[in-house]
PDB file of N, CA and C in Angstrom:
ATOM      1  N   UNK A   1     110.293  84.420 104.606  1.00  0.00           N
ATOM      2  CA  UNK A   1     108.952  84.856 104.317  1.00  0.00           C
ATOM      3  C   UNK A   1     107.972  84.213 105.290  1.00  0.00           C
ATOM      4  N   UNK A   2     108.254  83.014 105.348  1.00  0.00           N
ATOM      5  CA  UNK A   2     107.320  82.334 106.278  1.00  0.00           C
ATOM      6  C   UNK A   2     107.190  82.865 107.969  1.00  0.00           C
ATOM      7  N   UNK A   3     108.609  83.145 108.278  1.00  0.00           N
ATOM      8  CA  UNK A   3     108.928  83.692 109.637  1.00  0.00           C
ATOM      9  C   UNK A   3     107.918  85.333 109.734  1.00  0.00           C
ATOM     10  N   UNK A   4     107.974  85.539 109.066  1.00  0.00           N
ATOM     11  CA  UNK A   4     107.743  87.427 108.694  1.00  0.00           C
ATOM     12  C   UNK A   4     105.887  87.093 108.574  1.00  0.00           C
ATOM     13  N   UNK A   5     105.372  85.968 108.520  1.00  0.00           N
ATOM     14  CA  UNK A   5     103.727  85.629 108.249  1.00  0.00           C
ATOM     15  C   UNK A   5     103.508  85.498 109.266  1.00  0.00           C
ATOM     16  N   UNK A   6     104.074  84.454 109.883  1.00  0.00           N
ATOM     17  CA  UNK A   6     103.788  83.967 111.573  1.00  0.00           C
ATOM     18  C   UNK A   6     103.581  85.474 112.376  1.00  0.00           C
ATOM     19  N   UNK A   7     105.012  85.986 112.370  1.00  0.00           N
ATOM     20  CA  UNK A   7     104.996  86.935 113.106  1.00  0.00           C
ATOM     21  C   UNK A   7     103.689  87.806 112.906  1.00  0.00           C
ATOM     22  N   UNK A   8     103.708  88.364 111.739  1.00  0.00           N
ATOM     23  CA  UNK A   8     102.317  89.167 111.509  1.00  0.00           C
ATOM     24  C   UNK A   8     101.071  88.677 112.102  1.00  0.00           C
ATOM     25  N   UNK A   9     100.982  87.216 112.056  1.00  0.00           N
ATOM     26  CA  UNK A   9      99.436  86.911 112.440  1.00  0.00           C
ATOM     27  C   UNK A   9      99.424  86.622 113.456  1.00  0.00           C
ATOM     28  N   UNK A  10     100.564  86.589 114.326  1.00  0.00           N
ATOM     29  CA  UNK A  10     100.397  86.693 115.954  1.00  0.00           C
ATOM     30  C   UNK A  10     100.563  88.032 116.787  1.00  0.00           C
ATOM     31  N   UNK A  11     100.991  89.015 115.796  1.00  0.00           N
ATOM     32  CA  UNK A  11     101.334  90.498 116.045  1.00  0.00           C
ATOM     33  C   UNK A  11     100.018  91.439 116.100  1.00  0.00           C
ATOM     34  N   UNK A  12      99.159  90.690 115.333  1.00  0.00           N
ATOM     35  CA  UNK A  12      98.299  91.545 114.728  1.00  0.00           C
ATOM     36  C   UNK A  12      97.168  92.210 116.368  1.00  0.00           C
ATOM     37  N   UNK A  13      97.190  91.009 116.921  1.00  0.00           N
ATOM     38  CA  UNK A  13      96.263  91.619 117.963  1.00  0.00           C
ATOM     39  C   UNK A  13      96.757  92.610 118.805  1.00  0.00           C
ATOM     40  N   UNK A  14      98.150  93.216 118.995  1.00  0.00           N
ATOM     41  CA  UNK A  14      98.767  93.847 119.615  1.00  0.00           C
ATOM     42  C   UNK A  14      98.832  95.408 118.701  1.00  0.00           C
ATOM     43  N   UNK A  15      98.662  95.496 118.061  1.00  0.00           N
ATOM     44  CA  UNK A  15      98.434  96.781 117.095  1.00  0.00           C
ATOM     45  C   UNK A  15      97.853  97.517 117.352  1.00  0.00           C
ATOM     46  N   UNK A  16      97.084  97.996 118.409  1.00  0.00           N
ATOM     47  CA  UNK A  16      95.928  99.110 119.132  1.00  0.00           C
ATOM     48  C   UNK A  16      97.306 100.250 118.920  1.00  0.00           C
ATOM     49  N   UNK A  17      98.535  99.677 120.066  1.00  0.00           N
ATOM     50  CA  UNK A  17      98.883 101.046 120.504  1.00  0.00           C
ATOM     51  C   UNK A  17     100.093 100.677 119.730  1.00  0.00           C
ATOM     52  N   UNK A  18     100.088 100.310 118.395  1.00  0.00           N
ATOM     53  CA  UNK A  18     101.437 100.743 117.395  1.00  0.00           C
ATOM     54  C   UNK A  18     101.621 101.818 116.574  1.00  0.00           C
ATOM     55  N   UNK A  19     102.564 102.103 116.247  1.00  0.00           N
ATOM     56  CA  UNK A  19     102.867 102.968 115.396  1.00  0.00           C
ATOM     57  C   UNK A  19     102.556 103.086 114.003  1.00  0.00           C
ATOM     58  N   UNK A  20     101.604 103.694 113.501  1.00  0.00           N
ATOM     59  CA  UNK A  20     101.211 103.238 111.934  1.00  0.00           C
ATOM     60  C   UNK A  20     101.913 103.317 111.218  1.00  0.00           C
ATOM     61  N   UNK A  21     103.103 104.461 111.199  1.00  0.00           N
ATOM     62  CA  UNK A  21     104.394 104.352 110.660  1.00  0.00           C
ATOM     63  C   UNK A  21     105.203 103.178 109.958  1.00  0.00           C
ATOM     64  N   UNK A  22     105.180 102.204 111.435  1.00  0.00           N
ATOM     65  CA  UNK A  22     105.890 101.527 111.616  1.00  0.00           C
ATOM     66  C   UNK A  22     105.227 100.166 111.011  1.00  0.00           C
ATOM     67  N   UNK A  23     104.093 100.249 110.973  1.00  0.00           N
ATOM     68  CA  UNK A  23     103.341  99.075 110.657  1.00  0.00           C
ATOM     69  C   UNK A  23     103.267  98.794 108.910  1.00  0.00           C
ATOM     70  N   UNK A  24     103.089 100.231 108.433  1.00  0.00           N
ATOM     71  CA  UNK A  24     103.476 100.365 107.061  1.00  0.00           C
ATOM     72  C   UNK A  24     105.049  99.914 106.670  1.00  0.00           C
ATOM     73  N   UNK A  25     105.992 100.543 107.258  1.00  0.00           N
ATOM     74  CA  UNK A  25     107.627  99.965 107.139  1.00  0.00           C
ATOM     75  C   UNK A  25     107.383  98.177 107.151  1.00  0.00           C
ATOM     76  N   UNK A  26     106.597  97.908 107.936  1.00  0.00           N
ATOM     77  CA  UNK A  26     106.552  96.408 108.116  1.00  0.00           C
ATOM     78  C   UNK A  26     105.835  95.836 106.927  1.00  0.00           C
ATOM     79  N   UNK A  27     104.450  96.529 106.488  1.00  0.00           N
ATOM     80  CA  UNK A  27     104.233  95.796 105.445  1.00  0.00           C
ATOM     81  C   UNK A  27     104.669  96.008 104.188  1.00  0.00           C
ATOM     82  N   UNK A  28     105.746  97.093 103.870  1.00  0.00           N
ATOM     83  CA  UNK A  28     106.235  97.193 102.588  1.00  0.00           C
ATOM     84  C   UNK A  28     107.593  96.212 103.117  1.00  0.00           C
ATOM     85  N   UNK A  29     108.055  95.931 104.065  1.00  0.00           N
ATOM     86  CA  UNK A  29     109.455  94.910 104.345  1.00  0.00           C
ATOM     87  C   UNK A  29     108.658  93.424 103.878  1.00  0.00           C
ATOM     88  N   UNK A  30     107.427  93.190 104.280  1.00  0.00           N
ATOM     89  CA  UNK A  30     106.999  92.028 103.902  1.00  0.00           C
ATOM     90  C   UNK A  30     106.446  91.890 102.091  1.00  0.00           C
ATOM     91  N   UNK A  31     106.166  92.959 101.298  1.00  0.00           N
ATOM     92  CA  UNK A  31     105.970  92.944 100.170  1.00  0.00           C
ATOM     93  C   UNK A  31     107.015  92.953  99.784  1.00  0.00           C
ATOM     94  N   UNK A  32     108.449  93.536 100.163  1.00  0.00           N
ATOM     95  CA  UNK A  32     109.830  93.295  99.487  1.00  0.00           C
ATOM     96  C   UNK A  32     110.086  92.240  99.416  1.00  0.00           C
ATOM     97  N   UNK A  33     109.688  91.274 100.689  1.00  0.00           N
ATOM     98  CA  UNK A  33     110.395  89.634 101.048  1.00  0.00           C
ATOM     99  C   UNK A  33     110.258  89.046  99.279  1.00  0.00           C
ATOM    100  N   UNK A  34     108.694  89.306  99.295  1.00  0.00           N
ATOM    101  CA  UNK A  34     107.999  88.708  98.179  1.00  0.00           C
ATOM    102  C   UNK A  34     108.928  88.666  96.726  1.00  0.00           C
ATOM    103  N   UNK A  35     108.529  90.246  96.570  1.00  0.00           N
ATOM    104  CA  UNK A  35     109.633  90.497  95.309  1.00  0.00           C
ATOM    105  C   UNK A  35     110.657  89.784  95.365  1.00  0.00           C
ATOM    106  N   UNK A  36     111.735  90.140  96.164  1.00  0.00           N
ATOM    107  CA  UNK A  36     112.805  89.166  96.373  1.00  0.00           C
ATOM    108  C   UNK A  36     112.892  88.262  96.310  1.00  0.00           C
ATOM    109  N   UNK A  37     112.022  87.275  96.620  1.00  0.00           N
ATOM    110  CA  UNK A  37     111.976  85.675  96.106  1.00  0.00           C
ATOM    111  C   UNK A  37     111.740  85.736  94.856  1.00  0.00           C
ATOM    112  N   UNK A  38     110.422  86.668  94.474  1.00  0.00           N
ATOM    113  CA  UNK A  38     110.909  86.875  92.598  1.00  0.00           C
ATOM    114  C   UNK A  38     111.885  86.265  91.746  1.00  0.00           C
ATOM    115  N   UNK A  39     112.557  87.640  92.054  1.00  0.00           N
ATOM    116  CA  UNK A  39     113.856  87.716  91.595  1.00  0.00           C
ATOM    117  C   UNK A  39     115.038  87.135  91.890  1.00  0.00           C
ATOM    118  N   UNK A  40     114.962  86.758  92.974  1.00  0.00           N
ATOM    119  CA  UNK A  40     116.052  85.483  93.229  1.00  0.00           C
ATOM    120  C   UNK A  40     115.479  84.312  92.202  1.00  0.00           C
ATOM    121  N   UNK A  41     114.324  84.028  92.231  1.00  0.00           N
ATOM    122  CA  UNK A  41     113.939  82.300  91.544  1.00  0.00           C
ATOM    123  C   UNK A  41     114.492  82.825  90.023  1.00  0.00           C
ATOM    124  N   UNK A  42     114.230  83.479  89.111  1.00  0.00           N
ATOM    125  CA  UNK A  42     114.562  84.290  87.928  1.00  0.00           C
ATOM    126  C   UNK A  42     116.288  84.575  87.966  1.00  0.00           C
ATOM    127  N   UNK A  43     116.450  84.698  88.829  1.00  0.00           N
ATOM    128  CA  UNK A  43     118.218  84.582  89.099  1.00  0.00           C
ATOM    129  C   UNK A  43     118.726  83.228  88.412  1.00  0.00           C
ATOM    130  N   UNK A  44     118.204  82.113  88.641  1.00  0.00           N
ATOM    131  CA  UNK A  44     119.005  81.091  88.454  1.00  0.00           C
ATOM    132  C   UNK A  44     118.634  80.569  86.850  1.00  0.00           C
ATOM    133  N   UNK A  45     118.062  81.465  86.287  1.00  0.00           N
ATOM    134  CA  UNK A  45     118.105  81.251  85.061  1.00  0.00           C
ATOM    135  C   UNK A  45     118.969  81.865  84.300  1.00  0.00           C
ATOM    136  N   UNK A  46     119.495  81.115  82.993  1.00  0.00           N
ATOM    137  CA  UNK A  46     120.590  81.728  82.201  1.00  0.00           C
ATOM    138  C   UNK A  46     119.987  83.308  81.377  1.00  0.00           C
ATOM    139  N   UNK A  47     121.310  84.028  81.383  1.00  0.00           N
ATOM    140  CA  UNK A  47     120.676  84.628  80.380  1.00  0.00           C
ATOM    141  C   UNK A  47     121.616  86.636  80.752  1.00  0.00           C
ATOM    142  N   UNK A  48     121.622  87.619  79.928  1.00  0.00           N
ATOM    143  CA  UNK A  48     122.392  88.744  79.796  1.00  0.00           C
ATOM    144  C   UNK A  48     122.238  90.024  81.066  1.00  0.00           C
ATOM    145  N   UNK A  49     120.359  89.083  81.423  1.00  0.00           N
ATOM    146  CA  UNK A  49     119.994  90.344  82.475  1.00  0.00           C
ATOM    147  C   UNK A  49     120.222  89.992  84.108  1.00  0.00           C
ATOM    148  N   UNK A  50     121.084  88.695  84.372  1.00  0.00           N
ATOM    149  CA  UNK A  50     121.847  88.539  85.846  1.00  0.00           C
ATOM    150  C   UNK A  50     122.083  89.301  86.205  1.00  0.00           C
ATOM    151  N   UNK A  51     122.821  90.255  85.701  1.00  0.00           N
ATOM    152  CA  UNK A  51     123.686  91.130  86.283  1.00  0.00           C
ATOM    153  C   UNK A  51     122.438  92.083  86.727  1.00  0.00           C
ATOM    154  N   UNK A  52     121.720  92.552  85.855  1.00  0.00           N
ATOM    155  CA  UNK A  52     120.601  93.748  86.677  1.00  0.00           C
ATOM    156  C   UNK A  52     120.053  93.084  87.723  1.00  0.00           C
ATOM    157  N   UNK A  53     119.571  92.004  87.669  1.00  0.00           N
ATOM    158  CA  UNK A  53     118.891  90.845  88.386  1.00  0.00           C
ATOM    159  C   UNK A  53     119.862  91.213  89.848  1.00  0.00           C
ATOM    160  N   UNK A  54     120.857  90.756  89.546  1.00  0.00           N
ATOM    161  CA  UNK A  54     121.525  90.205  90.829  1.00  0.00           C
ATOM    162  C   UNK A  54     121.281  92.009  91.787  1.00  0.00           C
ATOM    163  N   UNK A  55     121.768  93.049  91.169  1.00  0.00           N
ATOM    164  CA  UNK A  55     121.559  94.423  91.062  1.00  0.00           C
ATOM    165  C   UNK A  55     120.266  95.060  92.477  1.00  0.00           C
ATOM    166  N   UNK A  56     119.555  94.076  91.482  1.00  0.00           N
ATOM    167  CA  UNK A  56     117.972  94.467  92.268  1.00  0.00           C
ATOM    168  C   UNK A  56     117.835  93.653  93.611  1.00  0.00           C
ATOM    169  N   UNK A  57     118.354  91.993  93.358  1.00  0.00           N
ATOM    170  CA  UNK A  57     117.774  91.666  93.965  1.00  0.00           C
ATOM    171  C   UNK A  57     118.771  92.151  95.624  1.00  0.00           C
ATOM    172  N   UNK A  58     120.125  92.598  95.560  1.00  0.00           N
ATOM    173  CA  UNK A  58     120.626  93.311  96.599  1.00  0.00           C
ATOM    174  C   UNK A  58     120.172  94.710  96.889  1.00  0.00           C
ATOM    175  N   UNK A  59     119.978  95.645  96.183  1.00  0.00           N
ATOM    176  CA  UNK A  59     119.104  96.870  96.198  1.00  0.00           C
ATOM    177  C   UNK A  59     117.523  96.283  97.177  1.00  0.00           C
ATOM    178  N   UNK A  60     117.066  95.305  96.880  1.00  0.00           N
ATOM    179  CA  UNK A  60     116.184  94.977  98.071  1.00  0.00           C
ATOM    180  C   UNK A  60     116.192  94.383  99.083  1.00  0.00           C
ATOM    181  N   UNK A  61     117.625  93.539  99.341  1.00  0.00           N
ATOM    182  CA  UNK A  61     117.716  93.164 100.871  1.00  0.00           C
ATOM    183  C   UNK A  61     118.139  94.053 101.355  1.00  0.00           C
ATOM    184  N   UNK A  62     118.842  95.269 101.094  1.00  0.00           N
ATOM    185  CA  UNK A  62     119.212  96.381 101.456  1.00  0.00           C
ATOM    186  C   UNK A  62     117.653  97.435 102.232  1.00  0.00           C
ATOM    187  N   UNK A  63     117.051  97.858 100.865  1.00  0.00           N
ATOM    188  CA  UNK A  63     115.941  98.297 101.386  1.00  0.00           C
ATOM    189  C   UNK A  63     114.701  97.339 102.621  1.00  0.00           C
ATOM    190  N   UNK A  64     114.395  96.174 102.102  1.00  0.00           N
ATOM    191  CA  UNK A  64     113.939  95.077 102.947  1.00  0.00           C
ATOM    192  C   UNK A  64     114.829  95.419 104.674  1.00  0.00           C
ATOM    193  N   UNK A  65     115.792  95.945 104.314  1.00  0.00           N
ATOM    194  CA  UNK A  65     116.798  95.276 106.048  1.00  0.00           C
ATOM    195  C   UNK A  65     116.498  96.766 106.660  1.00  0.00           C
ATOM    196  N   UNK A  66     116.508  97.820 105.947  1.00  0.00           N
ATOM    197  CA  UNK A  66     116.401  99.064 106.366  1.00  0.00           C
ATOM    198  C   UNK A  66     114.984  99.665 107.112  1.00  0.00           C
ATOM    199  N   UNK A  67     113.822  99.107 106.182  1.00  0.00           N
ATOM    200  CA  UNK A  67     112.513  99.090 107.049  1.00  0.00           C
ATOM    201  C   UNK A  67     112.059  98.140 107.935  1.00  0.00           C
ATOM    202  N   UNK A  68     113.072  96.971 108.183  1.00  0.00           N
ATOM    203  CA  UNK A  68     112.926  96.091 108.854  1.00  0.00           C
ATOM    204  C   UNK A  68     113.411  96.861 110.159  1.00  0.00           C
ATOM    205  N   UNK A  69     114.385  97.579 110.488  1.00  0.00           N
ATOM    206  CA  UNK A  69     115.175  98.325 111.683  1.00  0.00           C
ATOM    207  C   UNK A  69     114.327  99.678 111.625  1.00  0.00           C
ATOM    208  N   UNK A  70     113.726 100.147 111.416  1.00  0.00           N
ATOM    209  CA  UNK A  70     112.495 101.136 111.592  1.00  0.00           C
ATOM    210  C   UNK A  70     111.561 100.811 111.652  1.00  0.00           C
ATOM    211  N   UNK A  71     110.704  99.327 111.664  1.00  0.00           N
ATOM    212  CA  UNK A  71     109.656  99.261 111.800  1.00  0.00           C
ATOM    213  C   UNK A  71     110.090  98.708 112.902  1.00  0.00           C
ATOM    214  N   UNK A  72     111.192  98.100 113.776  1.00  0.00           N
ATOM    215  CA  UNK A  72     111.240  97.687 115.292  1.00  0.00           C
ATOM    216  C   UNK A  72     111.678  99.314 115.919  1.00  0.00           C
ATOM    217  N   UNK A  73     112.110  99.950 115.611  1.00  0.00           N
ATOM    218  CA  UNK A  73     112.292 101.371 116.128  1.00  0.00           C
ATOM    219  C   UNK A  73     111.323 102.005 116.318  1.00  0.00           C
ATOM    220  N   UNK A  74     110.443 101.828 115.392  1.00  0.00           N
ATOM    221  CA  UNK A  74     108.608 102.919 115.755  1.00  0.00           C
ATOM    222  C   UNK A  74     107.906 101.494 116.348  1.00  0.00           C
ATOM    223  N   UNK A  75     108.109 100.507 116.748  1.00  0.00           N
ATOM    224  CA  UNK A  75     106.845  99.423 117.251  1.00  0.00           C
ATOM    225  C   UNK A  75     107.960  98.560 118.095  1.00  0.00           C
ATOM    226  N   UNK A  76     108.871  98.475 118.460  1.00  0.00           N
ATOM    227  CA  UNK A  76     109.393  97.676 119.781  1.00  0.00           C
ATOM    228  C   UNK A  76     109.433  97.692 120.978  1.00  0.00           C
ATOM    229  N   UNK A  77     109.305  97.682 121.668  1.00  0.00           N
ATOM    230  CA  UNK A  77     108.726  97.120 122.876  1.00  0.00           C
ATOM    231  C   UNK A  77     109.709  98.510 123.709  1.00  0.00           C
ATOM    232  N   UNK A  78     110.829  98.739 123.465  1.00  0.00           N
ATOM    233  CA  UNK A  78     111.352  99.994 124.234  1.00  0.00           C
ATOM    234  C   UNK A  78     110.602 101.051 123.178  1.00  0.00           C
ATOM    235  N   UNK A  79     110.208 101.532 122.278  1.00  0.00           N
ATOM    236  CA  UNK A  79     109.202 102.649 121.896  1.00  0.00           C
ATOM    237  C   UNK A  79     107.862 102.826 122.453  1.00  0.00           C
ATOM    238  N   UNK A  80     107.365 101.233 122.031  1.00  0.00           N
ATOM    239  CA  UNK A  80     106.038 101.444 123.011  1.00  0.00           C
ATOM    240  C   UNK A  80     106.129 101.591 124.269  1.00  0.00           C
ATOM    241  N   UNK A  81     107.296 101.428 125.455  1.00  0.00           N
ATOM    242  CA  UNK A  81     107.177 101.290 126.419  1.00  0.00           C
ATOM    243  C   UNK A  81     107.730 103.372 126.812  1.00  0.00           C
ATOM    244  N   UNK A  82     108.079 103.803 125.689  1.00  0.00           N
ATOM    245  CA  UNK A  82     108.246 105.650 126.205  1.00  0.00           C
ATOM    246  C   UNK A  82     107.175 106.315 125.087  1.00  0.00           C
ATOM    247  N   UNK A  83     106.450 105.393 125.361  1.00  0.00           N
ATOM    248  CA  UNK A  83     104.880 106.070 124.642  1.00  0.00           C
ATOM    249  C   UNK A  83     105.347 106.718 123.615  1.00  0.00           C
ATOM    250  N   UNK A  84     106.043 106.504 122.881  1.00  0.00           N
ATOM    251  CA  UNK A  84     106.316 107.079 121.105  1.00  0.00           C
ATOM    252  C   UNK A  84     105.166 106.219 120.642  1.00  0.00           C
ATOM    253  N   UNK A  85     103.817 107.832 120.467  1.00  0.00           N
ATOM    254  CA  UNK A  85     102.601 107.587 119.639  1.00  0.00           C
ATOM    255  C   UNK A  85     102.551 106.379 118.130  1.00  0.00           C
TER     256      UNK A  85
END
């Protein structure tokens, strides 16, 4: 989470010619991080709903990893560099 802040607040001035697409993929990957720590901290407590728990909290590194590789696909440096608007 911390890595994914940095990046943002040193990224941010470079955003003229990004992809809004892509910038959205990025900030719902960074609102997943969040959740995910959620539900991981709630993980290590006892109790019947682990199993959904554990459920979700892979259902979002999954989704988290998926807009993470589309938001460098619409905003990385070989997109911006073949002018993909």
């Amino acid at each position: 989470m911390g890595c994914a802040f940095v990046h943002m607040l040193f990224a941010m001035s470079a955003t003229a010619g990004a992809n809004g697409s892509g910038i959205w993929c990025a900030a719902l990957a960074t609102f997943g991080l969040s959740l995910q720590a959620f539900v991981g901290t709630n993980l290590q407590a006892p109790g019947m709903y682990r199993g959904l728990l554990r459920r979700w909290h892979t259902v979002l590194f999954w989704g988290i990893a998926f807009l993470s590789v589309l938001h460098v696909a619409l905003n990385g440096a070989i997109a911006l560099a073949a002018g993909n608007p």
